[in-house]
C-alpha atoms as a PDB file:
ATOM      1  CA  UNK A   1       0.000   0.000   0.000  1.00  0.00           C
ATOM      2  CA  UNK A   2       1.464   3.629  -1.016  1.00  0.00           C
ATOM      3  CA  UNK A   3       1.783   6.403   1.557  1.00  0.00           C
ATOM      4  CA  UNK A   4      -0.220   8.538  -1.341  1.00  0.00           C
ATOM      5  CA  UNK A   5      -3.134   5.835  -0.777  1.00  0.00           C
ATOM      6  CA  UNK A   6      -2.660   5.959   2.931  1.00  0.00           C
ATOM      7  CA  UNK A   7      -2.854   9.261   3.763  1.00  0.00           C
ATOM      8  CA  UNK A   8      -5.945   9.132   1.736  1.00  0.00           C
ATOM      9  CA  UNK A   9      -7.914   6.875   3.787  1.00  0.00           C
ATOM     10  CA  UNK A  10      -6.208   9.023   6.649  1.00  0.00           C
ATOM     11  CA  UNK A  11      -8.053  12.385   5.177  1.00  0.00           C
ATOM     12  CA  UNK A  12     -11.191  10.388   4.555  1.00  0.00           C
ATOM     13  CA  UNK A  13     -11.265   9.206   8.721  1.00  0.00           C
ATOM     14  CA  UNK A  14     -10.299  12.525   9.629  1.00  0.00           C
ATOM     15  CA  UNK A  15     -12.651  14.356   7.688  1.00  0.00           C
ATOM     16  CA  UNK A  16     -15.855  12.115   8.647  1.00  0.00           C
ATOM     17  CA  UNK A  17     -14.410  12.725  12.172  1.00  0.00           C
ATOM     18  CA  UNK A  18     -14.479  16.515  12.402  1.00  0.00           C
ATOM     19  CA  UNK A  19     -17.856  16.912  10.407  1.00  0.00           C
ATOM     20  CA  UNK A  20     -19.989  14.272  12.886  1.00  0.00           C
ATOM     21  CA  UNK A  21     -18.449  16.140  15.721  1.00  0.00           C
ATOM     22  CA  UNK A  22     -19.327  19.759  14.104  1.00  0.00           C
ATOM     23  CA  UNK A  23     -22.864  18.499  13.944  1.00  0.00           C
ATOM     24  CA  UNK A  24     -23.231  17.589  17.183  1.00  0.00           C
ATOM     25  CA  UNK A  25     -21.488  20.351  18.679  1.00  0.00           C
ATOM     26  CA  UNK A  26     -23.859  22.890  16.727  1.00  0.00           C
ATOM     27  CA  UNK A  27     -27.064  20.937  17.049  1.00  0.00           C
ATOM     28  CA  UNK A  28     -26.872  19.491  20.241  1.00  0.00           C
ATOM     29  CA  UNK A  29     -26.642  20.498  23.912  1.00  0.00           C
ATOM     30  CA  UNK A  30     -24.379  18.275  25.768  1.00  0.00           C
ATOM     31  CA  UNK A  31     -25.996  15.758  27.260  1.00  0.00           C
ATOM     32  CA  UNK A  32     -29.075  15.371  24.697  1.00  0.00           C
ATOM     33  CA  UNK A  33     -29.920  12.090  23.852  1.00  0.00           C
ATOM     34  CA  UNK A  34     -31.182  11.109  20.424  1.00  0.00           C
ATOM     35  CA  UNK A  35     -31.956   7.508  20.018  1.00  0.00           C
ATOM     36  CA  UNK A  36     -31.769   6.005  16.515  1.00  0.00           C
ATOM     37  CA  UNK A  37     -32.795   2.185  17.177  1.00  0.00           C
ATOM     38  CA  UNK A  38     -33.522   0.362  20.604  1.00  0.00           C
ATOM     39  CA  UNK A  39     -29.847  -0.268  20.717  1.00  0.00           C
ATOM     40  CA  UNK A  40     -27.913   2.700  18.800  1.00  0.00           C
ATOM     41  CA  UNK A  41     -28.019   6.173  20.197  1.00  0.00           C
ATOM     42  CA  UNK A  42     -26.251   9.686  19.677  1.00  0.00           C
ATOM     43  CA  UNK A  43     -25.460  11.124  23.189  1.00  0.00           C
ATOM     44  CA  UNK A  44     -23.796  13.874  23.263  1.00  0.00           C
ATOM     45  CA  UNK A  45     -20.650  14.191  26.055  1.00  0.00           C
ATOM     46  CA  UNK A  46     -17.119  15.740  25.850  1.00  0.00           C
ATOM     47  CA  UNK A  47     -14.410  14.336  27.751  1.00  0.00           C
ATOM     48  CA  UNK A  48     -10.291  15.874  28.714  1.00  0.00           C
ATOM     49  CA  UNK A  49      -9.962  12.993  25.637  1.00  0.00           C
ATOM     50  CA  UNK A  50      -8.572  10.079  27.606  1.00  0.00           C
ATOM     51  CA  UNK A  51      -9.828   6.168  27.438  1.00  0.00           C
ATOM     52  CA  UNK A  52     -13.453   6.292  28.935  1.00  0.00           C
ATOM     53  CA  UNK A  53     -13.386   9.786  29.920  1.00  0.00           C
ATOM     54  CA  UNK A  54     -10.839   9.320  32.520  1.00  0.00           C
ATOM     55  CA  UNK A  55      -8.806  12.474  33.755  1.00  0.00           C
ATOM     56  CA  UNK A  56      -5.216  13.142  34.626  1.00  0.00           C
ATOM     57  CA  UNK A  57      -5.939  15.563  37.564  1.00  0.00           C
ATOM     58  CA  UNK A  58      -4.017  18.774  38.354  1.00  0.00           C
ATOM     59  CA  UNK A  59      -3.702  22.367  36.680  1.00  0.00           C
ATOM     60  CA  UNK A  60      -1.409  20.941  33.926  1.00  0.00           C
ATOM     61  CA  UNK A  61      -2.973  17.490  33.409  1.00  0.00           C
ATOM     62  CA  UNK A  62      -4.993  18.558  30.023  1.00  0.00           C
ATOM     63  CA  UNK A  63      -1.973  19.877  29.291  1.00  0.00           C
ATOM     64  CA  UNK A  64       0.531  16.966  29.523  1.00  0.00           C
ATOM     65  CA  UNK A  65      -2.054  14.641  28.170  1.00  0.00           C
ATOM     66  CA  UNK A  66      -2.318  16.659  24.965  1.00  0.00           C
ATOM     67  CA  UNK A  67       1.768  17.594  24.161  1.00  0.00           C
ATOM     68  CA  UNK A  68       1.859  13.566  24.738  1.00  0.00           C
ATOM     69  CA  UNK A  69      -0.795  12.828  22.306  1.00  0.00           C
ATOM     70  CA  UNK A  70       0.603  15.534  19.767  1.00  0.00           C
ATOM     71  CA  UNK A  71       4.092  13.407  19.934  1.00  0.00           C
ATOM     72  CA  UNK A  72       2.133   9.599  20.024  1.00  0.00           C
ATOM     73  CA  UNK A  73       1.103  11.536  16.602  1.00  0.00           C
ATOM     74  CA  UNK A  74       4.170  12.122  15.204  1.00  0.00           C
ATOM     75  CA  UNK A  75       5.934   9.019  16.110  1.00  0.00           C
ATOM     76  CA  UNK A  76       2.949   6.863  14.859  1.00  0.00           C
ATOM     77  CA  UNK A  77       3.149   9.050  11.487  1.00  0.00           C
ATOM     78  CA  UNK A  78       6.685   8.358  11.634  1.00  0.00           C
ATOM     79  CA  UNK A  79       5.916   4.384  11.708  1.00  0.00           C
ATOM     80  CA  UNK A  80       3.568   4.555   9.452  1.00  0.00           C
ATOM     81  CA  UNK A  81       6.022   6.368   6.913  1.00  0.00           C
ATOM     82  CA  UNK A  82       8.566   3.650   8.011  1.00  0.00           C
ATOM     83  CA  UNK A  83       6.608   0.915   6.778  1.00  0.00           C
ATOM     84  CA  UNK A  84       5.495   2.166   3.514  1.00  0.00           C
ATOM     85  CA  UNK A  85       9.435   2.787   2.868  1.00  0.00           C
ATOM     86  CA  UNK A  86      10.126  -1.136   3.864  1.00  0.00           C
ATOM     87  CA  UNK A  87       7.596  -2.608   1.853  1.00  0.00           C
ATOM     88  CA  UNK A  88       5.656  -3.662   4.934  1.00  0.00           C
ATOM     89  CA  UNK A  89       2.260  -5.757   4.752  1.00  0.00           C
ATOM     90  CA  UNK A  90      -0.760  -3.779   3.501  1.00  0.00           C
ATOM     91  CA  UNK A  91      -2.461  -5.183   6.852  1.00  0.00           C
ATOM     92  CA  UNK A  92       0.240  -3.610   8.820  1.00  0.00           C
ATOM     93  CA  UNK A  93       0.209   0.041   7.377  1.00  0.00           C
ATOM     94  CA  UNK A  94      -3.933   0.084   6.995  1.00  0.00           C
ATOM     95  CA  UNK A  95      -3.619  -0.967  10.942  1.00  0.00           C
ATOM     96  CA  UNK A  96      -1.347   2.148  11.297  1.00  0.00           C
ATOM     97  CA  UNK A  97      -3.094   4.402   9.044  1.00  0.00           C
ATOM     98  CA  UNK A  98      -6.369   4.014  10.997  1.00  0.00           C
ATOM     99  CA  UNK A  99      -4.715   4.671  14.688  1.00  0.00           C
ATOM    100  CA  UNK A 100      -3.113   7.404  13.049  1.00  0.00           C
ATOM    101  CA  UNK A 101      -6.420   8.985  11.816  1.00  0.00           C
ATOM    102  CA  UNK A 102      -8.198   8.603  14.950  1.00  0.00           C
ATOM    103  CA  UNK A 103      -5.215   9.626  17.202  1.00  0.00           C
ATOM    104  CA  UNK A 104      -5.221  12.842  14.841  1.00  0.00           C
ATOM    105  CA  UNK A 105      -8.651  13.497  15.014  1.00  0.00           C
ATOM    106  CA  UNK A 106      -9.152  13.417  18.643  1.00  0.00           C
ATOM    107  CA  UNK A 107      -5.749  15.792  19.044  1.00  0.00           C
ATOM    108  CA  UNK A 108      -7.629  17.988  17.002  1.00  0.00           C
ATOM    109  CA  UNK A 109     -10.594  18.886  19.840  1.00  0.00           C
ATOM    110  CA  UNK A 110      -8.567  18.837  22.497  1.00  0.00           C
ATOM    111  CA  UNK A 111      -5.360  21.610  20.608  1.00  0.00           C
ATOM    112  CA  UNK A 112      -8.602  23.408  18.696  1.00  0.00           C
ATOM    113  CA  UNK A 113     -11.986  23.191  19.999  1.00  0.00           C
ATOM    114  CA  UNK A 114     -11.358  25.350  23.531  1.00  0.00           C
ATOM    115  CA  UNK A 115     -10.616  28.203  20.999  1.00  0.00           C
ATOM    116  CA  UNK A 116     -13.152  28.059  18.394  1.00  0.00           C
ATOM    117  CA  UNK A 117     -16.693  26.681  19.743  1.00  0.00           C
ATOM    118  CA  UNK A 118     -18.568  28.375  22.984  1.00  0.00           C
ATOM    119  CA  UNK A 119     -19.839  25.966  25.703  1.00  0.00           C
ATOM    120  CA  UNK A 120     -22.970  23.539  25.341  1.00  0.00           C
ATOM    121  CA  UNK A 121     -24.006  23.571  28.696  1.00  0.00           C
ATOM    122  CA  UNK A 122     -27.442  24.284  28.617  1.00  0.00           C
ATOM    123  CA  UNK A 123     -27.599  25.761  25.029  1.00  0.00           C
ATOM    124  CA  UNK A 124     -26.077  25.217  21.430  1.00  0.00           C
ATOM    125  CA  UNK A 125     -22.322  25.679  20.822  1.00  0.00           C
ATOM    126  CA  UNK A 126     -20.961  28.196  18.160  1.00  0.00           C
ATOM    127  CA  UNK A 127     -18.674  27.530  15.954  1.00  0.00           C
ATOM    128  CA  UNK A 128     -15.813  30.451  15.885  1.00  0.00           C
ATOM    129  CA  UNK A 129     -17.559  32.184  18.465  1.00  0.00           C
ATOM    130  CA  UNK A 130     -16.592  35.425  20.300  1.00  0.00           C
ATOM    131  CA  UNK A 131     -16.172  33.788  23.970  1.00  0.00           C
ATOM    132  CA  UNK A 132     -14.990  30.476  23.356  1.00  0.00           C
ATOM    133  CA  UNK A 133     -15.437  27.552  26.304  1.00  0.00           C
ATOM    134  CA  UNK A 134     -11.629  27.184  26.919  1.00  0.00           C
ATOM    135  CA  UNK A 135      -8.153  27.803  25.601  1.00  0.00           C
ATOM    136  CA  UNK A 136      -5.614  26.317  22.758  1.00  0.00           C
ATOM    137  CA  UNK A 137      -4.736  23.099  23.739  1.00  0.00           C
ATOM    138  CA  UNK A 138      -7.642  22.812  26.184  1.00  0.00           C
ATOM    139  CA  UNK A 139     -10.221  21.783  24.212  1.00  0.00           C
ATOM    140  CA  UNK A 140     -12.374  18.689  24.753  1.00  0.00           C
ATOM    141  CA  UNK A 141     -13.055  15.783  22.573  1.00  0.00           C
ATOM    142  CA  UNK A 142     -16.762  15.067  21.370  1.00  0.00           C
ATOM    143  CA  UNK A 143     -18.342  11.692  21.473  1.00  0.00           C
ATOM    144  CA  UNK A 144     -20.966  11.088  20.536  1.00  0.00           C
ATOM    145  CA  UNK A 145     -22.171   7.018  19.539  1.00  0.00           C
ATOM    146  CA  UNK A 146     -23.775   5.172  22.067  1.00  0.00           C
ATOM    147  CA  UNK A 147     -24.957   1.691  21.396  1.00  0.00           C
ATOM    148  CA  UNK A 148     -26.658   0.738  24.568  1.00  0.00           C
ATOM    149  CA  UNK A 149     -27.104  -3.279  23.246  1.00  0.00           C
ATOM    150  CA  UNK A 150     -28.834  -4.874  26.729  1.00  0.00           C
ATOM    151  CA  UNK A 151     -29.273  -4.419  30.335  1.00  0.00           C
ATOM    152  CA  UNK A 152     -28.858  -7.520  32.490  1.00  0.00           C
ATOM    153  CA  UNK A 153     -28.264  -7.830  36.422  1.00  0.00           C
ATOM    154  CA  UNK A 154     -25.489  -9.772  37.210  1.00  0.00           C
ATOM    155  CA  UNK A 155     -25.812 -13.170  39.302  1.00  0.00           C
ATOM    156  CA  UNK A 156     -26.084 -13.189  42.996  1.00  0.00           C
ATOM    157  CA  UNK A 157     -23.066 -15.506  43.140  1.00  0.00           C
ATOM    158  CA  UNK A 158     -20.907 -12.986  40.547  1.00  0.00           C
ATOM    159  CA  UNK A 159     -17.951 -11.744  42.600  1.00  0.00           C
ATOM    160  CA  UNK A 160     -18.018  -8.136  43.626  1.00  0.00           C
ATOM    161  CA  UNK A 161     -20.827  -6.988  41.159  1.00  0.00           C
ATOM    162  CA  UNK A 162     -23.119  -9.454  42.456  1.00  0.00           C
ATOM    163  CA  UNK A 163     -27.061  -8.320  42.132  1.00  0.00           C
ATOM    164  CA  UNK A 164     -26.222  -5.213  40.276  1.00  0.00           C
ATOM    165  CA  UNK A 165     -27.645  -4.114  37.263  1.00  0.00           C
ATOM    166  CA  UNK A 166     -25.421  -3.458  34.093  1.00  0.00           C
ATOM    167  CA  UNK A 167     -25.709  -2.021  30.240  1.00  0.00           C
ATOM    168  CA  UNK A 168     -23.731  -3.259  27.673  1.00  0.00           C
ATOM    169  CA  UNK A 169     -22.476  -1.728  26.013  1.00  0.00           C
ATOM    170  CA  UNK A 170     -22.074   0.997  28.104  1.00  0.00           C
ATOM    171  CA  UNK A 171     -19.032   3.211  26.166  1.00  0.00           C
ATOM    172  CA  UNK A 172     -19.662   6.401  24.206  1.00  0.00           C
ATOM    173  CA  UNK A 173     -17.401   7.383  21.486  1.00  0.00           C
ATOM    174  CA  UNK A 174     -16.766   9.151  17.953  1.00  0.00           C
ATOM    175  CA  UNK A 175     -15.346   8.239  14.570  1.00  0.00           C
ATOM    176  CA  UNK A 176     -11.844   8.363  15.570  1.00  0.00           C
ATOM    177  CA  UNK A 177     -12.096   6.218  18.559  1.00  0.00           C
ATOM    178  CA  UNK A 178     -13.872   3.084  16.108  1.00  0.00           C
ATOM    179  CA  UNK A 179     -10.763   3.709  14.109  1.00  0.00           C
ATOM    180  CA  UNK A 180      -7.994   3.324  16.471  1.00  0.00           C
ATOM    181  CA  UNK A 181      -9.628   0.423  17.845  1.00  0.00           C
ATOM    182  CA  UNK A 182      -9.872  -0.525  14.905  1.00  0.00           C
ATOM    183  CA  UNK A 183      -6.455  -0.674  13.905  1.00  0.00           C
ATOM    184  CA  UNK A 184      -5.362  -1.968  17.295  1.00  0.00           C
ATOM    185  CA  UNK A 185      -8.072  -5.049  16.305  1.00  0.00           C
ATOM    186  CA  UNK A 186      -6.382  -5.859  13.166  1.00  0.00           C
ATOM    187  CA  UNK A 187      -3.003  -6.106  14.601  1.00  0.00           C
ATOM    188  CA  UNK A 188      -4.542  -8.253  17.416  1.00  0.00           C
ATOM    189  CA  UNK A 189      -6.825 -10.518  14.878  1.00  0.00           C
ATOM    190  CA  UNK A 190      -4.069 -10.028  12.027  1.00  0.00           C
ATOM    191  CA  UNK A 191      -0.769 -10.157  13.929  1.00  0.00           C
ATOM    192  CA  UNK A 192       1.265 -12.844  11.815  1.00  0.00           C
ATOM    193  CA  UNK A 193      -0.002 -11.203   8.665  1.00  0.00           C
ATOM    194  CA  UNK A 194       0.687  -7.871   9.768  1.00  0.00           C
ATOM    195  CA  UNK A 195       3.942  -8.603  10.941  1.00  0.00           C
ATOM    196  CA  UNK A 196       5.313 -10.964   8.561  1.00  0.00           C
ATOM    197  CA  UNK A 197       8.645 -11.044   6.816  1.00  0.00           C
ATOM    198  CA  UNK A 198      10.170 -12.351   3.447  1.00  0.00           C
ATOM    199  CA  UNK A 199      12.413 -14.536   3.966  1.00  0.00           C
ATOM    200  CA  UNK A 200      15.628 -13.714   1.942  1.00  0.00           C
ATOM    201  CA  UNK A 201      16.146 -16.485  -0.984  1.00  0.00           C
ATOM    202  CA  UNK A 202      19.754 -17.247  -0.039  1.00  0.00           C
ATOM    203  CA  UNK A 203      21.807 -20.230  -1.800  1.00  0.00           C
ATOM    204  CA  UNK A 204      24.962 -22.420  -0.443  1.00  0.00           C
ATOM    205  CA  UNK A 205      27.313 -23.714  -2.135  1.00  0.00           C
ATOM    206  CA  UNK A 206      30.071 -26.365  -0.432  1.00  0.00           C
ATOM    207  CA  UNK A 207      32.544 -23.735   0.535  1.00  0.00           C
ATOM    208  CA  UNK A 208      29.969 -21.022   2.094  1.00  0.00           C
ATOM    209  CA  UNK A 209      27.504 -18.641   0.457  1.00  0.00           C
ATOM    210  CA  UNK A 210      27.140 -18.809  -3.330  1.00  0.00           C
END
């Protein structure tokens, strides 16, 4: 697979990203629910843009989360140019192409969106607006995708969580997220195809190599 080809589908992920989260930022107030099917809805909710909307606390948490997302970026670009130049498997650099996109497309929210959209609490954001919700590089990421599949109640005899009631799947997130996972998934799934090597053709004669 070419790097022209991959930053293609990279621009495609990216794109889709940023215009499903400009939508919901200037059509919904956070926290509206829209359901779509029993068991696919958009709710919308920003998070500091960590795995399930976990925080680093501190004044410069946001901070160092986002300078080490910006260089995850540039090191996975890096990679991904790495591979293309060796000739790698076209499972391998798809795999990084997607993580790439999604990485990228959640950095964007959290370097851009504090500057250019106001706050949703309680009304509609504006895009570019006059008093924005937060600074450069404080921005939050949108999700938005919410496939609530089943509740259930766990077992009385289940360790721990015994009794209590549960929703799967209970996880909200945007374009770029189903990306990087799904990269990550075809390394996991694809590992010995995404990983694998020629072997190098190499003859003996009596004395040594020929």
């Amino acid at each position: 697979m070419s790097l022209r080809k991959s930053y293609l589908l990279i621009f495609i992920i990216l794109l889709v990203d940023q215009v499903t989260k400009i939508y919901i930022k200037t059509n919904f107030v956070l926290g509206e629910e829209h359901p779509v099917f029993s068991w696919f809805k958009i709710l919308f909710i920003e998070n500091e843009g960590m795995a399930w909307g976990t925080e680093i606390p501190g004044t410069y948490g946001k901070l160092f989360l986002t300078v080490f997302r910006l260089c995850a970026v540039v090191a996975i670009g890096y990679w991904l140019w790495d591979s293309v130049r060796k000739n790698c498997s076209p499972y391998l650099i798809v795999a990084i192409a997607l993580i790439l996109a999604g990485a990228f497309g959640n950095i964007v929210d959290s370097v851009f969106y504090g500057v250019i959209f106001s706050s949703s609490h309680g009304e509609l954001a504006t895009l570019f607006a006059d008093q924005p919700y937060g600074s450069l590089l404080y921005g939050k990421v949108v999700d938005m995708l919410y496939f609530p599949l089943f509740d259930g109640t766990f077992p009385t005899w289940f360790p721990i969580w015994g009794g209590q009631e549960f929703k799967f799947f209970n996880a909200i997130f945007n374009i770029a997220d189903m990306a990087i996972s799904t990269g990550v998934g075809i390394l996991i799934v694809f590992n010995k195809k995404a990983f694998h090597k020629e072997e190098s053709n190499i003859d003996f004669d009596g004395s040594g190599l020929a």
